[in-house]
N, C-alpha and C. Protein backbone atom coordinates (compact mmCIF):
# COMPACT_ATOMS: atom_id res chain seq x y z
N UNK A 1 0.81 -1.18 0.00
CA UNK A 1 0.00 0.00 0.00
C UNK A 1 0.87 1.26 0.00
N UNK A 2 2.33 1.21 0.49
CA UNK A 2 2.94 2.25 0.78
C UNK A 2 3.66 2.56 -0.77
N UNK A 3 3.25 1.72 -1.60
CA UNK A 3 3.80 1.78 -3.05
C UNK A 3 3.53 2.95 -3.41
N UNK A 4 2.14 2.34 -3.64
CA UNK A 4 0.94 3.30 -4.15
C UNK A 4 0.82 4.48 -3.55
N UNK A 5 0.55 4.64 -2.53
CA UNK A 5 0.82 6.10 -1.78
C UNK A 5 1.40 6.33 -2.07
N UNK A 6 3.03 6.08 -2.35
CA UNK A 6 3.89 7.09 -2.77
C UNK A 6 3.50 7.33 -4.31
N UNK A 7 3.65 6.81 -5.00
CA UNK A 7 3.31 7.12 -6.40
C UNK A 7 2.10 7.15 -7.02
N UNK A 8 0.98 7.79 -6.00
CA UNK A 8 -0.51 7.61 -6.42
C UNK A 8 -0.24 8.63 -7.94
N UNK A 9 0.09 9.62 -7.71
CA UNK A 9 -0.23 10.01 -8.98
C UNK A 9 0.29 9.70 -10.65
N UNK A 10 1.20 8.88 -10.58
CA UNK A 10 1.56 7.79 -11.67
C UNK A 10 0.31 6.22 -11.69
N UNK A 11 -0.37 6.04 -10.73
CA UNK A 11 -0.83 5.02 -11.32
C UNK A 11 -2.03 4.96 -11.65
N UNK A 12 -2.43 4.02 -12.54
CA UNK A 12 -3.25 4.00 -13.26
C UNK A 12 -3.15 4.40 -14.73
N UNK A 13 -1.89 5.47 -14.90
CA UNK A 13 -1.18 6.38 -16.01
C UNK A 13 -0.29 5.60 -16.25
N UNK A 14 0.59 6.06 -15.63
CA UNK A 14 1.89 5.23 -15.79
C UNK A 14 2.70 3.76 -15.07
N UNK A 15 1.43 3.40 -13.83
CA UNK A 15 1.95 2.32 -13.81
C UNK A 15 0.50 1.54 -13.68
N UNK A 16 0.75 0.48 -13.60
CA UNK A 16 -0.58 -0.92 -13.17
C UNK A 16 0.15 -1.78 -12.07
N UNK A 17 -0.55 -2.36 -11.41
CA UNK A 17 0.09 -3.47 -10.71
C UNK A 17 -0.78 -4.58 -10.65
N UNK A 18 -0.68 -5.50 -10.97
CA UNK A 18 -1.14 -7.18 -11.14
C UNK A 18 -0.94 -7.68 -9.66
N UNK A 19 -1.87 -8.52 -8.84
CA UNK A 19 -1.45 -9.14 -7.79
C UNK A 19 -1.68 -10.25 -8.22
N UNK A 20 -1.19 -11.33 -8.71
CA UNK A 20 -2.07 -12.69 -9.13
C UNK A 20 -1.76 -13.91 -8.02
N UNK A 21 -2.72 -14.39 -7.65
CA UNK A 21 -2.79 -15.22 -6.30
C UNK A 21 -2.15 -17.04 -7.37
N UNK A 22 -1.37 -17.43 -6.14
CA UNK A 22 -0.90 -18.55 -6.45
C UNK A 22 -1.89 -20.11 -6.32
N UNK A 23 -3.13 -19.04 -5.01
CA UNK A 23 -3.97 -20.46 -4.76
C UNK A 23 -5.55 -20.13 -4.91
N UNK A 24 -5.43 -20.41 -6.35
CA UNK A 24 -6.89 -20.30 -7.11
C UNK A 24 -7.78 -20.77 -6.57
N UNK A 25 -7.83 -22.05 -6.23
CA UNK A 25 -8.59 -22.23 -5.33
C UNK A 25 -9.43 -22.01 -4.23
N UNK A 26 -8.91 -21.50 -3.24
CA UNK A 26 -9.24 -20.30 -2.08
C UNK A 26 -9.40 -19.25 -2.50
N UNK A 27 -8.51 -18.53 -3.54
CA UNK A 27 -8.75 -16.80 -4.04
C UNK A 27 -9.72 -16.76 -4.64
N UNK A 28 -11.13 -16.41 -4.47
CA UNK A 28 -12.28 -16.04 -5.36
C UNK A 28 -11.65 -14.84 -6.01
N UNK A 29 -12.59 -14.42 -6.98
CA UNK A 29 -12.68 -12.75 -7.59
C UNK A 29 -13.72 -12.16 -6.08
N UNK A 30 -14.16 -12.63 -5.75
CA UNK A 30 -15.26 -11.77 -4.41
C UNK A 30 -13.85 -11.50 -2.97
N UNK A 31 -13.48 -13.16 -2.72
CA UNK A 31 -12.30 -12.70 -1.76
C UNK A 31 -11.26 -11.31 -2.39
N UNK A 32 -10.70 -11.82 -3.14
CA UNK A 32 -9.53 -10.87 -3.95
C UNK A 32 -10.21 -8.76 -3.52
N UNK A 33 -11.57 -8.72 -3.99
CA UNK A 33 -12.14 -7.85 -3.97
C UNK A 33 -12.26 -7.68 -2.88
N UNK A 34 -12.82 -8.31 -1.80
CA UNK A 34 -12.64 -7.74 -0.52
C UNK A 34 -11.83 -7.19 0.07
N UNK A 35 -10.63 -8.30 0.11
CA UNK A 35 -8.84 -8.03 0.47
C UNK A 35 -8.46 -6.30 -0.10
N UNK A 36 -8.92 -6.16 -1.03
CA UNK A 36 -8.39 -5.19 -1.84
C UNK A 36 -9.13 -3.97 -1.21
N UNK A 37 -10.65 -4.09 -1.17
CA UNK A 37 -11.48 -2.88 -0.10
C UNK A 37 -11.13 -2.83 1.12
N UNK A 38 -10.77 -3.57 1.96
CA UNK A 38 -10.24 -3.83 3.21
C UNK A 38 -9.16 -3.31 3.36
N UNK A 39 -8.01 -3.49 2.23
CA UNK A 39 -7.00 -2.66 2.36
C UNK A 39 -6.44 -1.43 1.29
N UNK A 40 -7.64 -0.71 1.72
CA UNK A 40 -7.12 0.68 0.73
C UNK A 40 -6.55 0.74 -0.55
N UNK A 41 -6.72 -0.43 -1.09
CA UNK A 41 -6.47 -0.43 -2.91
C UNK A 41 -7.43 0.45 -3.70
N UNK A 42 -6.49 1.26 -4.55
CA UNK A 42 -7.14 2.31 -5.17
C UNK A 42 -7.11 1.48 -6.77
N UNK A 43 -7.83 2.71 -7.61
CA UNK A 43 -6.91 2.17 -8.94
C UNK A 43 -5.91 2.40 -9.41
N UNK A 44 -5.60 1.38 -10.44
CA UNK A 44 -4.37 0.96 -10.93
C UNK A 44 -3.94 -0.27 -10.42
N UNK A 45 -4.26 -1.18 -9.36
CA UNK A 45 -4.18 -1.98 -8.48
C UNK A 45 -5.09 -2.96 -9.20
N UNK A 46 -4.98 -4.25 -9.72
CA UNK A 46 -5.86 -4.83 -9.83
C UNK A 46 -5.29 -6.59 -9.33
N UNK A 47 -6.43 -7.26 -8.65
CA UNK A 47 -5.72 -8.55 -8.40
C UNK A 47 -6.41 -9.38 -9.01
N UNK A 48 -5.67 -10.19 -9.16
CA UNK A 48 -6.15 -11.71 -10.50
C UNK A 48 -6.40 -13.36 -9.86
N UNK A 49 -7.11 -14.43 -10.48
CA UNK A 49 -7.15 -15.01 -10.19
C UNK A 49 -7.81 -15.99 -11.61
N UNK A 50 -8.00 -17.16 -11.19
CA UNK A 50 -7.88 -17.64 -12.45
C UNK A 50 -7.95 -19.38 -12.23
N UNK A 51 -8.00 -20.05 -13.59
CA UNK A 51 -7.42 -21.54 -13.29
C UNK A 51 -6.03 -21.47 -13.31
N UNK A 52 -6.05 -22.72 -12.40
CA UNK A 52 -4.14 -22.92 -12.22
C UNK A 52 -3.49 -22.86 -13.49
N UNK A 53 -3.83 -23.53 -14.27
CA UNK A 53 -3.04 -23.72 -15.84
C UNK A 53 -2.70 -22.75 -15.98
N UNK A 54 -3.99 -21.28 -15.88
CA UNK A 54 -3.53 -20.09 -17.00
C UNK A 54 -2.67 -19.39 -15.83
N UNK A 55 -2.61 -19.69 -14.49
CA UNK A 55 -1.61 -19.13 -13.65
C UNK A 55 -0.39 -19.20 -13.65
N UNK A 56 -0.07 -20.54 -13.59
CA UNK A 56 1.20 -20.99 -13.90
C UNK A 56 1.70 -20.46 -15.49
N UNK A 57 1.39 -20.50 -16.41
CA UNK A 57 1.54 -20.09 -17.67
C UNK A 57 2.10 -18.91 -17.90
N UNK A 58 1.33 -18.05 -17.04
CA UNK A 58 1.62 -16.31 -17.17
C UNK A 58 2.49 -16.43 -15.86
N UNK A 59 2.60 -16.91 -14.79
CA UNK A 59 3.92 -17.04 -13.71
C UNK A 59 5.36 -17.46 -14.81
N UNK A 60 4.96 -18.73 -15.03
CA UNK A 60 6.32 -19.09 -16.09
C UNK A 60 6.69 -17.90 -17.04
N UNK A 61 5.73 -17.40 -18.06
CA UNK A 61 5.90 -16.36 -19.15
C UNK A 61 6.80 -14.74 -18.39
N UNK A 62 6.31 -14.56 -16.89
CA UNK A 62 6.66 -13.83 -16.24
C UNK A 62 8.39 -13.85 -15.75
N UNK A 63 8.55 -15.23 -15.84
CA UNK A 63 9.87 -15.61 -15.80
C UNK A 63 10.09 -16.00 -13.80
N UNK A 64 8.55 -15.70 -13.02
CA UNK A 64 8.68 -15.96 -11.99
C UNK A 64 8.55 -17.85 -11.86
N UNK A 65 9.79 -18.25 -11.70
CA UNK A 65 9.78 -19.59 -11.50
C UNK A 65 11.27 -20.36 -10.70
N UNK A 66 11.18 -21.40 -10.89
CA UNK A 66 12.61 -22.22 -9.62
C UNK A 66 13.21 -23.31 -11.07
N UNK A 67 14.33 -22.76 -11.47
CA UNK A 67 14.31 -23.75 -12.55
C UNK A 67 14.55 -25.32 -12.06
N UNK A 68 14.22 -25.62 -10.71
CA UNK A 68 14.22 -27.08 -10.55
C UNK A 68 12.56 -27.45 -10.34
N UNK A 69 12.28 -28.27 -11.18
CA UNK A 69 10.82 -28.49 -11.46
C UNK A 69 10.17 -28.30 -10.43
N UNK A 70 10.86 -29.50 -9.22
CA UNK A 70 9.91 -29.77 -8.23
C UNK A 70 10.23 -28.88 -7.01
N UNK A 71 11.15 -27.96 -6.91
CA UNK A 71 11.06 -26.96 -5.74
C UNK A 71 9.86 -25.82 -6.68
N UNK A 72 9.72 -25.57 -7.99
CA UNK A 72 8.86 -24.87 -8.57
C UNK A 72 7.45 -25.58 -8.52
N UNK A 73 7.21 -26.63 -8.51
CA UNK A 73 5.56 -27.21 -8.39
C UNK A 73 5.41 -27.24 -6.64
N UNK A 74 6.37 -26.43 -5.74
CA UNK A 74 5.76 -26.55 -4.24
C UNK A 74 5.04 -25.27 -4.09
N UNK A 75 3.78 -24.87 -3.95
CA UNK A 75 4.02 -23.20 -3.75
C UNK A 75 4.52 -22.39 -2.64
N UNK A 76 4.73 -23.57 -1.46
CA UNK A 76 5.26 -23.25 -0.19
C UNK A 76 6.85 -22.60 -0.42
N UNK A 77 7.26 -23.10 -1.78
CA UNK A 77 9.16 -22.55 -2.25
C UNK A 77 8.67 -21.34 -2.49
N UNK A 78 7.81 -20.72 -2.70
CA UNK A 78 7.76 -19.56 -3.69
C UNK A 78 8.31 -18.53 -3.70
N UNK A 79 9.13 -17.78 -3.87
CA UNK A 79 9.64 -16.08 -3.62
C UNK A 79 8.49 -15.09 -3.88
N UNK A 80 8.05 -14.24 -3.12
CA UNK A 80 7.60 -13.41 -3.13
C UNK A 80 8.01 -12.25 -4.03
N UNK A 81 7.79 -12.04 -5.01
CA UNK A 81 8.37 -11.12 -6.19
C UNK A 81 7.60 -10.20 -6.95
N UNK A 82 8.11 -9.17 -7.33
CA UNK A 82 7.31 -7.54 -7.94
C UNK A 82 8.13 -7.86 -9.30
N UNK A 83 8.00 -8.41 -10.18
CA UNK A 83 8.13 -8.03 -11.83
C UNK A 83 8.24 -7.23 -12.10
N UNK A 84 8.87 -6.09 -12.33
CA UNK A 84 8.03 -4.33 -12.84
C UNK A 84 8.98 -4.34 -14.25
N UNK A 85 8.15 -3.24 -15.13
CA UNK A 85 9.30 -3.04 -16.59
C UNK A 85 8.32 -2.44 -17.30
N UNK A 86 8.96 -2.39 -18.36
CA UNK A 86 8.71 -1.25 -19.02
C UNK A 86 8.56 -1.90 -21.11
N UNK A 87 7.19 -1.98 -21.12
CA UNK A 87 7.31 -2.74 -22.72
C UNK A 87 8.24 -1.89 -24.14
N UNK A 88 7.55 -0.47 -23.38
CA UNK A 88 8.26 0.10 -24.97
C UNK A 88 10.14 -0.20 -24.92
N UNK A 89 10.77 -0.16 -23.48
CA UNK A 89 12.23 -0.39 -23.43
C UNK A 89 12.76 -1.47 -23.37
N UNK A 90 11.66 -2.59 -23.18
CA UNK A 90 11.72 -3.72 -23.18
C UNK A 90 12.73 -4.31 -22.38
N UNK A 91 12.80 -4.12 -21.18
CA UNK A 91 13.36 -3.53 -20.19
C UNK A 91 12.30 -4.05 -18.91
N UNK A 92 12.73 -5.44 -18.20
CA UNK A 92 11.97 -5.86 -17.15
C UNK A 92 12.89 -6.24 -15.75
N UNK A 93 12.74 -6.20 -14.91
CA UNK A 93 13.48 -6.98 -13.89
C UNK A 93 12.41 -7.38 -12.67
N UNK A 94 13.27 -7.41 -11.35
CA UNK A 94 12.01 -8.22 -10.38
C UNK A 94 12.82 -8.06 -8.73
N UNK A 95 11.93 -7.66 -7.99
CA UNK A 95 12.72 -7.20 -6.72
C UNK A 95 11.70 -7.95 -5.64
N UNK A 96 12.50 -8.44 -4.79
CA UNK A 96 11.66 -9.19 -3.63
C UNK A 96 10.44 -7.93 -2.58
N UNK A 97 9.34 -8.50 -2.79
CA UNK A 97 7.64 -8.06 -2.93
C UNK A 97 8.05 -7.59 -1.15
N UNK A 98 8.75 -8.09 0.10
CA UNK A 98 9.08 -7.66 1.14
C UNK A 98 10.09 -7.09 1.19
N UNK A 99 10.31 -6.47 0.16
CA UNK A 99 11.79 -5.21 0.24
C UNK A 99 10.93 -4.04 0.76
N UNK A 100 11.95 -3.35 1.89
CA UNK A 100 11.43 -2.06 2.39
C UNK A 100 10.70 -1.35 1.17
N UNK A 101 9.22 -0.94 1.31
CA UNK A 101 8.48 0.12 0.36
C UNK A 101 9.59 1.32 -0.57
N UNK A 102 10.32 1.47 0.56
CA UNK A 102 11.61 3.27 -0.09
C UNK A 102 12.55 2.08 -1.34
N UNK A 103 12.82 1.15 -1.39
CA UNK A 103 13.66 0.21 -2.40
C UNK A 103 12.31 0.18 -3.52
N UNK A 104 11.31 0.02 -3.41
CA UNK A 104 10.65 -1.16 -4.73
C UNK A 104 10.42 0.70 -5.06
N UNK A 105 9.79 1.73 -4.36
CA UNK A 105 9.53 2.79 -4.66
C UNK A 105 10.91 3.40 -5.59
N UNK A 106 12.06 3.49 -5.10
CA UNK A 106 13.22 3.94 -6.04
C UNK A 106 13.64 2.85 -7.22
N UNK A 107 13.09 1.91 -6.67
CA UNK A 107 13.26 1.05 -8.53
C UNK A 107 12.60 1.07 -9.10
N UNK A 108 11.30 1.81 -8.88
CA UNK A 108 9.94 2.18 -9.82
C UNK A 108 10.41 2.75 -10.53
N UNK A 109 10.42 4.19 -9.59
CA UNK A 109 11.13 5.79 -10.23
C UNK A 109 11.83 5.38 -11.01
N UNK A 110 13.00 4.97 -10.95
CA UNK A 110 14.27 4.57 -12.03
C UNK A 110 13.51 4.48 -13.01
N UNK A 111 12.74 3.47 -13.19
CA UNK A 111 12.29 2.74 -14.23
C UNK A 111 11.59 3.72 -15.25
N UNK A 112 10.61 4.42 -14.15
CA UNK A 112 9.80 5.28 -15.12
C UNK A 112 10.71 6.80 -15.71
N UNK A 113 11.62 7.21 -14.92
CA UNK A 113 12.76 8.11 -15.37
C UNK A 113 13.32 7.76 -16.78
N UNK A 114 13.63 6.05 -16.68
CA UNK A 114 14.13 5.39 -18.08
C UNK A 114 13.39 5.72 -19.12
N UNK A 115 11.92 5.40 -18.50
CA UNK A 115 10.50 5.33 -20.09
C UNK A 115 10.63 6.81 -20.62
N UNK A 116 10.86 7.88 -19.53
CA UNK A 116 10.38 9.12 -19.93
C UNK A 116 11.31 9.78 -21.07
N UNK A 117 12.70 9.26 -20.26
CA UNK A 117 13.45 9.55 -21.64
C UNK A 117 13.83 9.33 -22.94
N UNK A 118 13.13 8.11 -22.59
CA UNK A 118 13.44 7.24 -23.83
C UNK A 118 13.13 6.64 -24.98
């Protein structure tokens, strides 16, 4: 939440953020929506959910994965991870999702400093 606060006025514009839940199962679209009213999610914020297949698919495509199969099919291994990038620079990386808010916030900025110039 302290993302977004800091950079409320880039998002929705200039940034989006995806939360996509690992356990489809339990995550409704009604839970997800609650979680999200409950905790001060504005827009630009949107969280996902889905069948496992198309989860895993867009996790793998995301490049969030364990290249040893079976520490990657536990979801209990999982790293907690923020993807962020930039399509037109084509230009992605990924910073651990419990890094102090002031870190994922200055690797935003960077990022969007990059798009602006570029």
């Amino acid at each position: 939440m302290k993302v977004q606060e800091a950079l409320s006025s880039r998002f929705a514009e200039d940034i989006v953020m995806l939360s996509i839940t690992l356990d489809p199962l339990h995550d409704s679209p009604g839970q997800l929506k609650a979680y999200a009213r409950a905790n001060g999610v504005k827009p630009g914020w949107t969280f996902l959910t889905g069948n496992h297949d198309d989860i895993e698919q867009l996790r793998h495509a995301l490049g969030v994965r364990d290249p040893d199969p079976i520490v990657d099919a536990d979801p209990s291994q999982h790293a907690g991870l923020l993807v962020y990038g930039s399509d037109p620079l084509n230009r992605w990386s990924a910073i651990y999702s419990l890094a102090p808010p002031e870190q994922i916030i200055a690797a935003l900025e960077r990022l969007l400093e990059l798009n602006q110039a570029g």
